[in-house]
C-alpha atoms as a PDB file:
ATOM      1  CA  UNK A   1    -152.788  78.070 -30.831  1.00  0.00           C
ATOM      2  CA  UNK A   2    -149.329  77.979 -29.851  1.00  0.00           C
ATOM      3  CA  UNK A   3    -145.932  76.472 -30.764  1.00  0.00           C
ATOM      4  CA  UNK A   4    -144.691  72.906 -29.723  1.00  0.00           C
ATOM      5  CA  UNK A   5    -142.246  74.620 -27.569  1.00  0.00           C
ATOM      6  CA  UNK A   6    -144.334  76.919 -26.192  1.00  0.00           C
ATOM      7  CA  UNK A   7    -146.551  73.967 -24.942  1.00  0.00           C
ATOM      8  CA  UNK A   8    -143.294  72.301 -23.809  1.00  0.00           C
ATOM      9  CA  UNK A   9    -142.293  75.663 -21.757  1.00  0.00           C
ATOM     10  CA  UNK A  10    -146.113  76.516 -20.021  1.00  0.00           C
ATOM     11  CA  UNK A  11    -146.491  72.716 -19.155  1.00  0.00           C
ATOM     12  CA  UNK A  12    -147.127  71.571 -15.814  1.00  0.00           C
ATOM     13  CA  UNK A  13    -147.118  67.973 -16.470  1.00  0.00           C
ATOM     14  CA  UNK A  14    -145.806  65.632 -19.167  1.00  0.00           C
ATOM     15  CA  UNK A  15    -147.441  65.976 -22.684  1.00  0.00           C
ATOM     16  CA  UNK A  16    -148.535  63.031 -24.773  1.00  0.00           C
ATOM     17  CA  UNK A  17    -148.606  63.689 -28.599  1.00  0.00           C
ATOM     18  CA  UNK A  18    -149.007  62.039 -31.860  1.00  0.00           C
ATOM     19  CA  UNK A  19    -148.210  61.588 -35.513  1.00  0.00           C
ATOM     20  CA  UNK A  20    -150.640  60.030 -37.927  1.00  0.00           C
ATOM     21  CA  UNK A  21    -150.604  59.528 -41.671  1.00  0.00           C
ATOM     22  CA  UNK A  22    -152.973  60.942 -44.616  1.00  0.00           C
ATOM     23  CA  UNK A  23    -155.375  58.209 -45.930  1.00  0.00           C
ATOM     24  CA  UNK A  24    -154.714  56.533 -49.156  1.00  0.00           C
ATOM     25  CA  UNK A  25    -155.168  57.971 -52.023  1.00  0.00           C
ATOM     26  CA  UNK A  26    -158.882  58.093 -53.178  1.00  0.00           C
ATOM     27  CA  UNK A  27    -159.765  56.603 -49.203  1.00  0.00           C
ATOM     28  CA  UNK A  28    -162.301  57.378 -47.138  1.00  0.00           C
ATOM     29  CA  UNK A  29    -161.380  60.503 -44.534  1.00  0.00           C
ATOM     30  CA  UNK A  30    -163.807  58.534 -42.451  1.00  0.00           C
ATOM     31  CA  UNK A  31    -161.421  56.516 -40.675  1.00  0.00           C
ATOM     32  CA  UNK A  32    -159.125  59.342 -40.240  1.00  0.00           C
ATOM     33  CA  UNK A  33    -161.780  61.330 -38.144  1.00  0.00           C
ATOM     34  CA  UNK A  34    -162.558  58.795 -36.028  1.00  0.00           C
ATOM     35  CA  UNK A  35    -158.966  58.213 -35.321  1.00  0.00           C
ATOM     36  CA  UNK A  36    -158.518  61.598 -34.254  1.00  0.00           C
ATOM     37  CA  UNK A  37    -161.772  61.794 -31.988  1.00  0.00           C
ATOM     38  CA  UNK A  38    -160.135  58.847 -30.370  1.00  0.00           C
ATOM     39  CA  UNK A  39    -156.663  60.656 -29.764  1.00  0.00           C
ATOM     40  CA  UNK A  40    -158.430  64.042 -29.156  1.00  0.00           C
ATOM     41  CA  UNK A  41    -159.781  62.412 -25.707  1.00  0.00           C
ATOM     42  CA  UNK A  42    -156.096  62.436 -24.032  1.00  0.00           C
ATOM     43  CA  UNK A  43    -156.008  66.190 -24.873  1.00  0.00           C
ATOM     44  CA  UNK A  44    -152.671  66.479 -26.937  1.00  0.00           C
ATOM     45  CA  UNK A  45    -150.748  69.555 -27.264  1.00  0.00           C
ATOM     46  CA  UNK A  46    -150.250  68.891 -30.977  1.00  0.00           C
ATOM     47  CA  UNK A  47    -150.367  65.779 -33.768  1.00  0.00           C
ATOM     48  CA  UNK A  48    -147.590  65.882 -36.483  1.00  0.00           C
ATOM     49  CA  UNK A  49    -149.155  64.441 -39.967  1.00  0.00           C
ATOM     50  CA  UNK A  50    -146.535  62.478 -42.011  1.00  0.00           C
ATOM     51  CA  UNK A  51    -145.888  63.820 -45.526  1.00  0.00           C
ATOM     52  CA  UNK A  52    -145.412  61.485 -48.565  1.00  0.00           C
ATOM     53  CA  UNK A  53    -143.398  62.459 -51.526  1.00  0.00           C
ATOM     54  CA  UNK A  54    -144.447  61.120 -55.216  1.00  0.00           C
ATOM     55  CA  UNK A  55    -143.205  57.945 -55.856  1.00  0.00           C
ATOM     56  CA  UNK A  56    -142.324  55.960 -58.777  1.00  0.00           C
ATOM     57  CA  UNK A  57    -144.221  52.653 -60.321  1.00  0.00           C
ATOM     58  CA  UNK A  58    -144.054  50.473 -63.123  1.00  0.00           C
ATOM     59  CA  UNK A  59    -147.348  48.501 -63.867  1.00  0.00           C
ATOM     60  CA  UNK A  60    -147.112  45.845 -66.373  1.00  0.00           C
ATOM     61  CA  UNK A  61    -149.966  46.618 -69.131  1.00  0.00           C
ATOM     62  CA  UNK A  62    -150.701  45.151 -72.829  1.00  0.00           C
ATOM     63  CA  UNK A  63    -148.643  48.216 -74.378  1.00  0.00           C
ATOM     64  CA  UNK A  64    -145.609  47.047 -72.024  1.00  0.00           C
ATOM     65  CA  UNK A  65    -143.707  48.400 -68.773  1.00  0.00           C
ATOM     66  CA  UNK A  66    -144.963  51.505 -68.198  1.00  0.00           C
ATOM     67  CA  UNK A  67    -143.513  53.835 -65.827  1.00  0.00           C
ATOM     68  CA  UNK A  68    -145.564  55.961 -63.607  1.00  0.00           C
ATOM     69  CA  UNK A  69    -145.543  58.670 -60.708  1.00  0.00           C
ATOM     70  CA  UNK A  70    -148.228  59.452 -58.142  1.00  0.00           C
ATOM     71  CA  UNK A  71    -148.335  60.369 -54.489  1.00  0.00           C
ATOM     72  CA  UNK A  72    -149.640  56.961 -52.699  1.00  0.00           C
ATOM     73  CA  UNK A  73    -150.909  59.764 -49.579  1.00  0.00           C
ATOM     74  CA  UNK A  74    -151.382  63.063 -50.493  1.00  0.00           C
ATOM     75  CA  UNK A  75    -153.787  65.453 -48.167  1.00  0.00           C
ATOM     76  CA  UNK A  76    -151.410  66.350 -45.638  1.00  0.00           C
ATOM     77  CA  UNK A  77    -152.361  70.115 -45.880  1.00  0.00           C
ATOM     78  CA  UNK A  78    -155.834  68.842 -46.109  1.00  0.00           C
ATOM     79  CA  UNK A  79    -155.495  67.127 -42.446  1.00  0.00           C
ATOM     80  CA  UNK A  80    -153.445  69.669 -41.059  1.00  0.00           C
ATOM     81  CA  UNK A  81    -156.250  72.507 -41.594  1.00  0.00           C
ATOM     82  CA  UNK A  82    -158.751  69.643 -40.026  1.00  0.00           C
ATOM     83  CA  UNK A  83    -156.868  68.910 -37.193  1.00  0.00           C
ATOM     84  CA  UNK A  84    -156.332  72.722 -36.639  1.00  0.00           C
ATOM     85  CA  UNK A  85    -159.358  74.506 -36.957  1.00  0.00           C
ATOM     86  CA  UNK A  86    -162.362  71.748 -36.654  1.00  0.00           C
ATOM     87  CA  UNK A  87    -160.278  69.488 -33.142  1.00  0.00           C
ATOM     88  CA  UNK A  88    -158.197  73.231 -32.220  1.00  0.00           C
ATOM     89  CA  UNK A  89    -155.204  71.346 -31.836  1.00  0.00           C
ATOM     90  CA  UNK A  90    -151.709  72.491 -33.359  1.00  0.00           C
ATOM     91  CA  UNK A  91    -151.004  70.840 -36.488  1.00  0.00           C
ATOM     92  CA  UNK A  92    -146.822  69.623 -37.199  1.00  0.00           C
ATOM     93  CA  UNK A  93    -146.909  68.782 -40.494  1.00  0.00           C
ATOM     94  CA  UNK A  94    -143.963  67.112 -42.261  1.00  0.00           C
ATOM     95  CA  UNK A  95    -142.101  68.697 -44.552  1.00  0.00           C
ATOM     96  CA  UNK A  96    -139.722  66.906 -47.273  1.00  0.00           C
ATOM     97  CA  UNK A  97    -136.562  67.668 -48.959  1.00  0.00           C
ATOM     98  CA  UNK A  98    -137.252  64.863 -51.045  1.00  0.00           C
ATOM     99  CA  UNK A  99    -139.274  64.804 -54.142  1.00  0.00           C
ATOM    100  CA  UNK A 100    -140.117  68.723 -53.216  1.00  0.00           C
ATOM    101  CA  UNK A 101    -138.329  71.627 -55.238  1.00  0.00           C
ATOM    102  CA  UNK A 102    -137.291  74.962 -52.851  1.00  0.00           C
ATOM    103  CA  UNK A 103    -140.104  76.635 -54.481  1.00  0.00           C
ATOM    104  CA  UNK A 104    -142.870  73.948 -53.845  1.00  0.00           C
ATOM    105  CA  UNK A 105    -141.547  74.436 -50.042  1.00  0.00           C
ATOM    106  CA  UNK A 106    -141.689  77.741 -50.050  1.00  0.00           C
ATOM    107  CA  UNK A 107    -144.953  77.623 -51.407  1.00  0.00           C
ATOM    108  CA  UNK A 108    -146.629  75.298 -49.302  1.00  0.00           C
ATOM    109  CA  UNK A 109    -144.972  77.068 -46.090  1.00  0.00           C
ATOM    110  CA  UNK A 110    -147.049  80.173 -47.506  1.00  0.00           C
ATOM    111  CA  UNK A 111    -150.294  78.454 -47.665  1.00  0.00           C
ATOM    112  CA  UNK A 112    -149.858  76.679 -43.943  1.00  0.00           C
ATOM    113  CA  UNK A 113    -149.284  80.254 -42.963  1.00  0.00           C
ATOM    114  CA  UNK A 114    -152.107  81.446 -44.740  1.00  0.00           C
ATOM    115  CA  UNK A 115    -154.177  78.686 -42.323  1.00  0.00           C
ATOM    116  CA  UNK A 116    -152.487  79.748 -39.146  1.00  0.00           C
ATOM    117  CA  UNK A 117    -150.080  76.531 -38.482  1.00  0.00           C
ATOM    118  CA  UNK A 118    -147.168  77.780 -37.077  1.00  0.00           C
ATOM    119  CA  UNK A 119    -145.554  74.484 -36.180  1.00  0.00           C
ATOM    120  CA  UNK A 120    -143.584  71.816 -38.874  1.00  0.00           C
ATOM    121  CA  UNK A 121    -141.383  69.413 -38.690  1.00  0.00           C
ATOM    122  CA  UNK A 122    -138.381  69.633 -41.388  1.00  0.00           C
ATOM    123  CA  UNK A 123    -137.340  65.632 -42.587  1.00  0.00           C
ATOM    124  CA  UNK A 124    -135.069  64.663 -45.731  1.00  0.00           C
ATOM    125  CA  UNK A 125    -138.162  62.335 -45.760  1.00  0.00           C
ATOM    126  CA  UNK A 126    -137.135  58.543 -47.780  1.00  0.00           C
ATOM    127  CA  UNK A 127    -135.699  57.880 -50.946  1.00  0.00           C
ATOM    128  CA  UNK A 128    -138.911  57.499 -53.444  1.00  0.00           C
ATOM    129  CA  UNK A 129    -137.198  56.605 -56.562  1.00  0.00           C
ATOM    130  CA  UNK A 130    -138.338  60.066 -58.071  1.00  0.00           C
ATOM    131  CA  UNK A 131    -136.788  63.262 -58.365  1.00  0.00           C
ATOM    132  CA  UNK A 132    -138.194  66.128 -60.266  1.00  0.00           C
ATOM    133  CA  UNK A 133    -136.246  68.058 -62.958  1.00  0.00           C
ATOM    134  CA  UNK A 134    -134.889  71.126 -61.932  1.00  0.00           C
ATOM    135  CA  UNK A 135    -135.429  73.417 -64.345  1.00  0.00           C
ATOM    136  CA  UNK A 136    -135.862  77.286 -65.072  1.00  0.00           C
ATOM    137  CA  UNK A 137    -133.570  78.625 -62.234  1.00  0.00           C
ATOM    138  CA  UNK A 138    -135.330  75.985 -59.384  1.00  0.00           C
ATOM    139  CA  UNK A 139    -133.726  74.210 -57.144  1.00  0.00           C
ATOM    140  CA  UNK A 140    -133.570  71.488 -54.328  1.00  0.00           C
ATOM    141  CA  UNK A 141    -132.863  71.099 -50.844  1.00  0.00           C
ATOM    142  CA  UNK A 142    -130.392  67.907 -50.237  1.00  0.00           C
ATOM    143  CA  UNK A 143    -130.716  67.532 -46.503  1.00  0.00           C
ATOM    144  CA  UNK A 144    -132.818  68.334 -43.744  1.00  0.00           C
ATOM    145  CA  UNK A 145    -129.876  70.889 -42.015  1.00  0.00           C
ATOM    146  CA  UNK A 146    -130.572  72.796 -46.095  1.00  0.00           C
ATOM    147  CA  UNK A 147    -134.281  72.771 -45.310  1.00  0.00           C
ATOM    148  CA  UNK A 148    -134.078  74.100 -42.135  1.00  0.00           C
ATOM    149  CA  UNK A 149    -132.163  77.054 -43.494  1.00  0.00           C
ATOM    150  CA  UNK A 150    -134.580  77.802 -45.988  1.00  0.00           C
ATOM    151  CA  UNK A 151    -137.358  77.581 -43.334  1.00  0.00           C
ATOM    152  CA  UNK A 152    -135.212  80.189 -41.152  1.00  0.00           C
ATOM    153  CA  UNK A 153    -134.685  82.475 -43.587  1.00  0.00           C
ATOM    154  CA  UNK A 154    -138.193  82.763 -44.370  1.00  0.00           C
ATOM    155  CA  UNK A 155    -138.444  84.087 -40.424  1.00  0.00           C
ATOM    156  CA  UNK A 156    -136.679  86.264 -41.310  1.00  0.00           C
ATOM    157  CA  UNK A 157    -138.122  87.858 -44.148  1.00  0.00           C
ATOM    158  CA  UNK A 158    -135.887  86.086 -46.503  1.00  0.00           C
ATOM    159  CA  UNK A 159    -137.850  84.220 -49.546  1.00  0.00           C
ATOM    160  CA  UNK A 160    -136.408  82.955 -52.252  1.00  0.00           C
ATOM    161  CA  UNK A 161    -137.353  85.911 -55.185  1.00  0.00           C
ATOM    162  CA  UNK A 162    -134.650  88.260 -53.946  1.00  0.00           C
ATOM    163  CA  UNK A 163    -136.603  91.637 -54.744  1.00  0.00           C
ATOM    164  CA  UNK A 164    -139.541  90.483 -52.135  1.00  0.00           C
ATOM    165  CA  UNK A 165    -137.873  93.325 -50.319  1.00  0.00           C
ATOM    166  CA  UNK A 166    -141.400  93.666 -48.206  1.00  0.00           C
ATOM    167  CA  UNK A 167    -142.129  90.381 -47.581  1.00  0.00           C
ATOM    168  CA  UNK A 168    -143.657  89.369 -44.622  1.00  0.00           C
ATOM    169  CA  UNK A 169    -141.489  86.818 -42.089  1.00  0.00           C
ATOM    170  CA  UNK A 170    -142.895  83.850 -41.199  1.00  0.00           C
ATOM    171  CA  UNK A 171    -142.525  82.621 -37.379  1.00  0.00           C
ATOM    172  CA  UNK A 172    -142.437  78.757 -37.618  1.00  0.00           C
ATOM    173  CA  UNK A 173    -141.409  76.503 -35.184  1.00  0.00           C
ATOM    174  CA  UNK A 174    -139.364  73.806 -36.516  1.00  0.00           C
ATOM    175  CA  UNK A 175    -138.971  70.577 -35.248  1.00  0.00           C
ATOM    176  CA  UNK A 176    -136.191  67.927 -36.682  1.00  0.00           C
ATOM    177  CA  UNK A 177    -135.756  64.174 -36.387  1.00  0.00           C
ATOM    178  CA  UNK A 178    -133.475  62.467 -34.402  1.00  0.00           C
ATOM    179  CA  UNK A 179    -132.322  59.052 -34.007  1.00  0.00           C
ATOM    180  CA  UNK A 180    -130.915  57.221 -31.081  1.00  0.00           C
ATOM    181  CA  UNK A 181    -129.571  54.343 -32.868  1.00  0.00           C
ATOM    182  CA  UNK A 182    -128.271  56.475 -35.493  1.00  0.00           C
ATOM    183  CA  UNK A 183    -129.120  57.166 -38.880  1.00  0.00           C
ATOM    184  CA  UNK A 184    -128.936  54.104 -41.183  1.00  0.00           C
ATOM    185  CA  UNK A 185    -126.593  56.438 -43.122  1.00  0.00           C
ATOM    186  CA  UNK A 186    -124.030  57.548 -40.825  1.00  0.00           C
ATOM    187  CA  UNK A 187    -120.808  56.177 -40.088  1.00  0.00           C
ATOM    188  CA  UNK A 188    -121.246  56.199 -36.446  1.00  0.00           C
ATOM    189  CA  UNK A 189    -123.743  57.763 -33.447  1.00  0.00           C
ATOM    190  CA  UNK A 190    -121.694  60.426 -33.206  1.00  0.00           C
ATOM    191  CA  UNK A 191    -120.860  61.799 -36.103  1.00  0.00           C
ATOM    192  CA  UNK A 192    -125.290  61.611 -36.545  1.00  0.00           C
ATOM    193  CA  UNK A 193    -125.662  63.429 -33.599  1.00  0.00           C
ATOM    194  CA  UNK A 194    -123.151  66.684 -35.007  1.00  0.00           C
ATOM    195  CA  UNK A 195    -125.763  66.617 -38.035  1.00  0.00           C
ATOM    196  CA  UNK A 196    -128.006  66.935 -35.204  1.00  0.00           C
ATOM    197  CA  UNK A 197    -126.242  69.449 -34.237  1.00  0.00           C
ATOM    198  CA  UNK A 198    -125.959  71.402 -37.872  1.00  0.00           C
ATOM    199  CA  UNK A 199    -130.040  71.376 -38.012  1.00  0.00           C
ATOM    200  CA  UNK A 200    -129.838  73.017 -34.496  1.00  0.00           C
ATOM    201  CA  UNK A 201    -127.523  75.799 -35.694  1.00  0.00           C
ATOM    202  CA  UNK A 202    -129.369  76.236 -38.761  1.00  0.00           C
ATOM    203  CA  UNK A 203    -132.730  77.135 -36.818  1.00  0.00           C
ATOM    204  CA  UNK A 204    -134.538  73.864 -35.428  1.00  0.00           C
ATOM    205  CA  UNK A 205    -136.088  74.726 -32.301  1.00  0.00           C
ATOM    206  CA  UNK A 206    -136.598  70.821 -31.419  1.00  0.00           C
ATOM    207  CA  UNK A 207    -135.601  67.519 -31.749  1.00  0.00           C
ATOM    208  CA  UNK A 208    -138.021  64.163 -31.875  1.00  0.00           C
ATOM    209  CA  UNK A 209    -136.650  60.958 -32.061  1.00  0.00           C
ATOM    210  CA  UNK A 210    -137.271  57.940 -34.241  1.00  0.00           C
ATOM    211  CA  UNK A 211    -138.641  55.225 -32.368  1.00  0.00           C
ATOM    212  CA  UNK A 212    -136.328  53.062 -29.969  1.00  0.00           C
ATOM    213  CA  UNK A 213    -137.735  50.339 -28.140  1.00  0.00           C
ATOM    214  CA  UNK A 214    -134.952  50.364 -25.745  1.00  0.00           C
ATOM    215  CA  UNK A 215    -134.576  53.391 -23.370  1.00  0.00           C
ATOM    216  CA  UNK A 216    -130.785  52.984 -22.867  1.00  0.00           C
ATOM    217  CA  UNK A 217    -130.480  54.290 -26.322  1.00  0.00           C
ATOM    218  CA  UNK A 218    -132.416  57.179 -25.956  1.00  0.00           C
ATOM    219  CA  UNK A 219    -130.462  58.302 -22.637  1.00  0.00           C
ATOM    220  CA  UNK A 220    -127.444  57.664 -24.303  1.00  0.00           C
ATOM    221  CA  UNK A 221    -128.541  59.909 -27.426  1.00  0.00           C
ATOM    222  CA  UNK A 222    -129.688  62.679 -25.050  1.00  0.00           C
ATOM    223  CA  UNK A 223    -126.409  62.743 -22.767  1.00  0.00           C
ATOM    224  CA  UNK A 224    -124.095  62.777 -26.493  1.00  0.00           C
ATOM    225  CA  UNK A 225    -126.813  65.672 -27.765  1.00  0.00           C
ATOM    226  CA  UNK A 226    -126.069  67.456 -24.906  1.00  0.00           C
ATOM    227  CA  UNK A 227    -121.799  67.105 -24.643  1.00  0.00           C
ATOM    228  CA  UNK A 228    -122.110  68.614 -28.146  1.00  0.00           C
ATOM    229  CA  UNK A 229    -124.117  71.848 -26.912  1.00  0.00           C
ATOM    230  CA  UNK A 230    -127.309  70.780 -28.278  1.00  0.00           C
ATOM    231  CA  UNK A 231    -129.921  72.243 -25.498  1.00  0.00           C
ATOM    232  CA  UNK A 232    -132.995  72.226 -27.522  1.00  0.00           C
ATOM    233  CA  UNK A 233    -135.828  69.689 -26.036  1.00  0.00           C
ATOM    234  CA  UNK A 234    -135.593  66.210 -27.513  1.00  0.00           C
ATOM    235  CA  UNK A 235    -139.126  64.330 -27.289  1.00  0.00           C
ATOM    236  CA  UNK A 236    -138.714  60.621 -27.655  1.00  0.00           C
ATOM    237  CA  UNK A 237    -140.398  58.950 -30.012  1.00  0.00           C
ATOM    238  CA  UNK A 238    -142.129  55.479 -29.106  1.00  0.00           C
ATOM    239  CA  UNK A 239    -144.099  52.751 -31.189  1.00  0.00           C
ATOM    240  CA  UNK A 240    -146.237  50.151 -29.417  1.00  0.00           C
ATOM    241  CA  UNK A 241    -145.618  46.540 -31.183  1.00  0.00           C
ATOM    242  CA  UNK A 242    -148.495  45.167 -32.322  1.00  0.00           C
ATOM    243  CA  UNK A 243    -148.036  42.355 -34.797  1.00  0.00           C
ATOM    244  CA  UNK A 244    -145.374  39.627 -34.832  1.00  0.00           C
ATOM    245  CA  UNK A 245    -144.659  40.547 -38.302  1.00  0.00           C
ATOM    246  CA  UNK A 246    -143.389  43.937 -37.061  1.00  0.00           C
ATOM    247  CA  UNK A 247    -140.062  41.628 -35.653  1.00  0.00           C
ATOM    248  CA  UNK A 248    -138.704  41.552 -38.656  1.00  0.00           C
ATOM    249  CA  UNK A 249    -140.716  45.288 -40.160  1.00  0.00           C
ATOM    250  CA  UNK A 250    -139.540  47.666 -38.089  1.00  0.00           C
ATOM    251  CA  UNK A 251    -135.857  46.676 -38.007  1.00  0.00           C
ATOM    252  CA  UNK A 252    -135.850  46.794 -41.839  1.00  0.00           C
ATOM    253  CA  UNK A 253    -137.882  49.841 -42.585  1.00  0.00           C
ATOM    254  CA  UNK A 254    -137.006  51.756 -39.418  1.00  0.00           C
ATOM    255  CA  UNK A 255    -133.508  50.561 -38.640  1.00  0.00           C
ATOM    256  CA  UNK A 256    -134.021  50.020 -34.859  1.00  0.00           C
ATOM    257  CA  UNK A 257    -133.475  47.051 -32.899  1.00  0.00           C
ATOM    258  CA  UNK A 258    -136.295  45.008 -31.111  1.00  0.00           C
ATOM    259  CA  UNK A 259    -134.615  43.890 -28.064  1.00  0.00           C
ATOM    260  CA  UNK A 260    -134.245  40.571 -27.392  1.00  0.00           C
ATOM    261  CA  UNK A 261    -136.763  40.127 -24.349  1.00  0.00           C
ATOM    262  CA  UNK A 262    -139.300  41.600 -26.565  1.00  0.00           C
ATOM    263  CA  UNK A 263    -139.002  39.369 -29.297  1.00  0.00           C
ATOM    264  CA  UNK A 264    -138.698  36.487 -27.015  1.00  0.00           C
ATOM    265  CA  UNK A 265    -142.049  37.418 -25.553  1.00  0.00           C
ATOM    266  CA  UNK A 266    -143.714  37.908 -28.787  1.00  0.00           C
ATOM    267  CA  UNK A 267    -142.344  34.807 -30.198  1.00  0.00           C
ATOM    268  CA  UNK A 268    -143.732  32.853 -27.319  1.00  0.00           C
ATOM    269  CA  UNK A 269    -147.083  34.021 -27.357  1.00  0.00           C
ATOM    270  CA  UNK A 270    -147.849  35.289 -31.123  1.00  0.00           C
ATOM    271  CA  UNK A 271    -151.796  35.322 -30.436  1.00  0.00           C
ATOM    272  CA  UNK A 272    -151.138  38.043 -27.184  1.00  0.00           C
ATOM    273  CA  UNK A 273    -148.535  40.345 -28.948  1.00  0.00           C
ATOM    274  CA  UNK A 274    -151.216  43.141 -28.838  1.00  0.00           C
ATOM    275  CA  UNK A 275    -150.999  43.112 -25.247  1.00  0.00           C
ATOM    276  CA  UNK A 276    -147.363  41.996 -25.073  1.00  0.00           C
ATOM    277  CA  UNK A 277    -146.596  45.055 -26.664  1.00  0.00           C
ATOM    278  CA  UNK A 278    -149.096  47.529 -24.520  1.00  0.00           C
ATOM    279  CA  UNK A 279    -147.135  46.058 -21.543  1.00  0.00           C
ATOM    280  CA  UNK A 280    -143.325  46.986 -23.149  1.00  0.00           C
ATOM    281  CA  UNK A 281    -144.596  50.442 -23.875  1.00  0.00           C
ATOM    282  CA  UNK A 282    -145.986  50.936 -20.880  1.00  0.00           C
ATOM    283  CA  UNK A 283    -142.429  50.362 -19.030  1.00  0.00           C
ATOM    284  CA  UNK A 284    -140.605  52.299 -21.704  1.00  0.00           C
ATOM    285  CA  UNK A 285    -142.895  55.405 -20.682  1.00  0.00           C
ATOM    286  CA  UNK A 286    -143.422  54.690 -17.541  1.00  0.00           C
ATOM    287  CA  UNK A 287    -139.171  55.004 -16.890  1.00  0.00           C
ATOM    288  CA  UNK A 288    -138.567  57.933 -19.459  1.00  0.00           C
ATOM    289  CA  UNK A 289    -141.535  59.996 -17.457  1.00  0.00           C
ATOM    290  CA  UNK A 290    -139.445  59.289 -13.959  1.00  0.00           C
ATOM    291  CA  UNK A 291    -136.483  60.294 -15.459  1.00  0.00           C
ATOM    292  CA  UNK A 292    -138.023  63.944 -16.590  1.00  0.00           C
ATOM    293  CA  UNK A 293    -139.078  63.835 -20.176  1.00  0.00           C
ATOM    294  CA  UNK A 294    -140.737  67.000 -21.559  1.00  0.00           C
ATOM    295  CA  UNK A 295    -143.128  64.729 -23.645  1.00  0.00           C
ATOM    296  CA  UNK A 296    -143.731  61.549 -25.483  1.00  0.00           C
ATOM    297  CA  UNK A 297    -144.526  61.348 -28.674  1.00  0.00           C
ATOM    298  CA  UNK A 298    -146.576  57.794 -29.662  1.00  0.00           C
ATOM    299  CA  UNK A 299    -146.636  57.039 -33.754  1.00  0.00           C
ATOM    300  CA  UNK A 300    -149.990  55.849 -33.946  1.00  0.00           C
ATOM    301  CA  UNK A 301    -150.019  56.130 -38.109  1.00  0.00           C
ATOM    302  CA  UNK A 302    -154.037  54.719 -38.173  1.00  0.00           C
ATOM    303  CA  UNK A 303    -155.170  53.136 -35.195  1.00  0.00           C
ATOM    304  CA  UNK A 304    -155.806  54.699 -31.303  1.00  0.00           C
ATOM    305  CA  UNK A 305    -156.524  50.635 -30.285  1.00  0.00           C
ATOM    306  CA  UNK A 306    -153.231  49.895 -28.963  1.00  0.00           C
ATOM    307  CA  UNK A 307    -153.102  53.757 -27.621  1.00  0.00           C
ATOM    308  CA  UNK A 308    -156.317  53.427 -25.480  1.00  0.00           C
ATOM    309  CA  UNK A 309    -154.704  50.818 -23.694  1.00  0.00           C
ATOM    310  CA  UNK A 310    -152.029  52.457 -22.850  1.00  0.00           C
ATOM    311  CA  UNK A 311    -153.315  55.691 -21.788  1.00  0.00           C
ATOM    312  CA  UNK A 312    -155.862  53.402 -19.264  1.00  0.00           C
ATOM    313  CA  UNK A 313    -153.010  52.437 -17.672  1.00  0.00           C
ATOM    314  CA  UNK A 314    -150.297  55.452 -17.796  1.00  0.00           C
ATOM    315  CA  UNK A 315    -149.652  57.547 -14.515  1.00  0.00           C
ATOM    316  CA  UNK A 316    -149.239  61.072 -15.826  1.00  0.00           C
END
């Protein structure tokens, strides 16, 4: 097994990988196998599983409102191990800073040691509505660029119980996220791309992007990344459309912008948007692989339909 920028370093051709998400919870792993059979056939270096912090509910019962927290997807460590020792790929899973104490990081970072993934990818991860206590001397990690640190320090030896004077150092490769149209968060691109920048020079090893649809934005991103001294590889992240529903979802979840000869397209012929968006994708990789991209990175989440046709068609 190796790390995802070791596979980006020995590679002799472009790499295709891919994140997925956990099943529901109390689903059938069924699904999820056959998923990753599917994706297993186009040989990728490594698939990053999504994490899901607990989340808050209120269900209406006789007694009243009643408030309740559960994690919608849990079994990302589950996966991970799957992926990693039954397929032999490298596992990237996600780490939060949200909804996680420093200690429940540090202690899940032991246990994906313990299993021989070497790979994650540090996120602030969204706002769930639920944050736990902090009590008895624990604490939090606010942003990814905090998380990061803590991952470092643990290559170096450095956990959290001060008098673990022997401790072992880890030797994770950590990835970040990065986003082309900027965070929904930040005053401008700019000022995103220095917090970029801070993850960097707190130990992240690589940047992948959040999904653009638009490859201007990405080449853009890459050119500010790089005025700023970031040199680390940044894999672009890309989504193939597959709903005309996902006009108006993916701008409001995601924050990115469907250009408008996309949504003209898909507007025009609702009942071929599968292939409509196959097509778009197609271009969009087809340009970032002429232009030199180390990889690209497809979120599939939990179905390789759209995927097969793509790869069918993709010169490599």
């Amino acid at each position: 097994m190796m790390k995802v920028t070791e596979h980006l370093a020995n590679a002799d051709h472009p790499l295709i990988s891919f994140e997925i998400i956990p099943p529901l919870r109390g689903g059938d792993v069924k699904g999820l196998l056959n998923l990753i059979e599917d994706l297993c056939k186009y040989r990728p270096p490594f698939i990053d599983i999504t994490s899901h912090a607990a989340e808050v509910m209120y269900d209406e019962t006789p007694a009243g409102i009643q408030r309740r927290v559960k994690r919608k997807r849990p079994g990302t460590l589950g996966v991970c191990a799957l992926i990693q020792n039954k397929y032999h790929i490298d596992a990237v899973p996600h780490i939060l800073c949200q909804g996680f104490t420093r200690e429940e990081t540090e202690d899940f970072l032991i246990e994906l040691r313990y299993l021989g993934i070497d790979n994650v990818l540090a996120v602030r991860g969204d706002d769930s509505g639920f944050q736990k206590p902090l009590q008895y001397g624990r604490s939090a990690n606010r942003y990814a660029c905090d998380l990061v640190a803590q991952i470092a320090a643990m290559n170096r030896g450095r956990y959290l119980e001060e008098d673990l004077l022997d401790a072992e150092p880890t030797d994770f490769c950590v990835g970040v996220g990065g986003y082309p149209e900027k965070h929904f968060e930040a005053a401008n691109l700019m000022l995103d791309v220095r917090r970029v920048k801070e993850k960097v020079d707190a130990g992240a090893h690589y940047v992948v992007t959040q999904m653009f649809f638009d490859n201007r934005h990405y080449f853009h991103y890459v050119d500010l990344c790089r005025e700023q001294g970031i040199q680390v590889p940044i894999i672009p992240g890309l989504k193939i459309l597959n709903g005309e529903k996902q006009l108006a979802s993916i701008p409001r979840n995601f924050y990115v912008e469907i250009p408008a000869e996309l949504a003209d397209q898909v507007l025009a012929d609702p009942e071929h948007v599968g292939d409509i968006g196959v097509e778009w994708a197609l271009k969009q990789s087809q340009e970032l692989l002429d232009h030199g991209v180390p990889s690209l990175h497809f979120y599939v989440m939990q179905s390789a339909s759209a995927i097969k046709k793509l790869m069918a068609r993709l010169k490599l």
